[in-house]
Protein backbone atom coordinates (compact mmCIF):
# COMPACT_ATOMS: atom_id res chain seq x y z
CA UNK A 1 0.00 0.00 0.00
CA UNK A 2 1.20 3.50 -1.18
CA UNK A 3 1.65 6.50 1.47
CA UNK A 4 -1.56 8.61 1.39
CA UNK A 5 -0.20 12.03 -0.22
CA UNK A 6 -3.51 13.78 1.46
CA UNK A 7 -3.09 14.54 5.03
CA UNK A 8 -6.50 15.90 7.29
CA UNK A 9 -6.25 18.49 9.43
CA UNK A 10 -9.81 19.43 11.59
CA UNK A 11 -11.38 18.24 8.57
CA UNK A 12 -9.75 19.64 5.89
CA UNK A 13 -7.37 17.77 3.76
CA UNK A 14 -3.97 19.22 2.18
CA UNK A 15 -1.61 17.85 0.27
CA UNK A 16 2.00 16.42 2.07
CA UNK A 17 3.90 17.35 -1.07
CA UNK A 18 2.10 20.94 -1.45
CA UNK A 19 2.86 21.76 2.23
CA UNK A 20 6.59 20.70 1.81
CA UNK A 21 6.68 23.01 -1.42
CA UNK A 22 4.91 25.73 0.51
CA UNK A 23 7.58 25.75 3.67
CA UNK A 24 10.49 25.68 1.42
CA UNK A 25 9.55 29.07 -0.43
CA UNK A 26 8.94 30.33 3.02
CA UNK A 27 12.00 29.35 3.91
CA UNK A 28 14.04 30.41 0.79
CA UNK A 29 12.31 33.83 1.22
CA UNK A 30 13.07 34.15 5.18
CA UNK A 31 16.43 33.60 3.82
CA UNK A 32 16.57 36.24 0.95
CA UNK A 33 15.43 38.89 3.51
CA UNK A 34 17.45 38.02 6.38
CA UNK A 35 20.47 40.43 5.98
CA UNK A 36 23.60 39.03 6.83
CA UNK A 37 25.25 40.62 9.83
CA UNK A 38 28.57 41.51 10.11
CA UNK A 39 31.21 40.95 12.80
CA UNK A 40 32.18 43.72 15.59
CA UNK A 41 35.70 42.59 15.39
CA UNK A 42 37.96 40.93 13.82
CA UNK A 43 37.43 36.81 14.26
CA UNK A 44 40.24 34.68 15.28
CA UNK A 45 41.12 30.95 14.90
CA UNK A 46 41.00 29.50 18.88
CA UNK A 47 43.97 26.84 18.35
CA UNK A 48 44.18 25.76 22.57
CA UNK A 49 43.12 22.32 22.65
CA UNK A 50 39.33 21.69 22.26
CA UNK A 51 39.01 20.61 26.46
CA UNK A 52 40.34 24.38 26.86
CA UNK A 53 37.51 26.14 24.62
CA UNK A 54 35.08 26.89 27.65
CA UNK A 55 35.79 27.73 31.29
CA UNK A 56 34.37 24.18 32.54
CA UNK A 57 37.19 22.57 30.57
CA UNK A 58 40.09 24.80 31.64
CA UNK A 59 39.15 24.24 35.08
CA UNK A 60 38.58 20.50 34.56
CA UNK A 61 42.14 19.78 32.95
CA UNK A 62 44.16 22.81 34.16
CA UNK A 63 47.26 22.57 31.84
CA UNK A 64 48.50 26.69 32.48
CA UNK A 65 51.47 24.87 33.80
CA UNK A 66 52.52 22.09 31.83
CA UNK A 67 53.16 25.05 28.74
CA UNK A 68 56.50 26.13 28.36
């Protein structure tokens, strides 16, 4: 047995493969008029090791004095 394409809502019925369409022109649009926003400063590359990215890791495995 096929997948129904028809899909009822309170009665009404719509089509799966119309509502897919529908949200991905709403979604193309959202993304034509969000304007991109640019960065306050300039971005760096973070090259510590990935434990010391957040505070939670630096305190977990401390290794300020194993650098020389």
């Amino acid at each position: 047995m096929a997948k129904p394409d028809i899909l009822y809502v309170d009665g009404h019925a719509f089509s799966w493969r119309r509502l897919c369409e529908l949200r991905r022109r709403q979604m193309q649009a959202w993304a034509k008029a969000e304007a991109p926003q640019p960065a306050l400063f300039e971005l760096k590359v973070d090259y510590r090791p990935r434990t010391e990215w957040t505070a939670d890791g630096r305190y977990r495995q401390p290794s300020l004095l194993d650098r020389k």
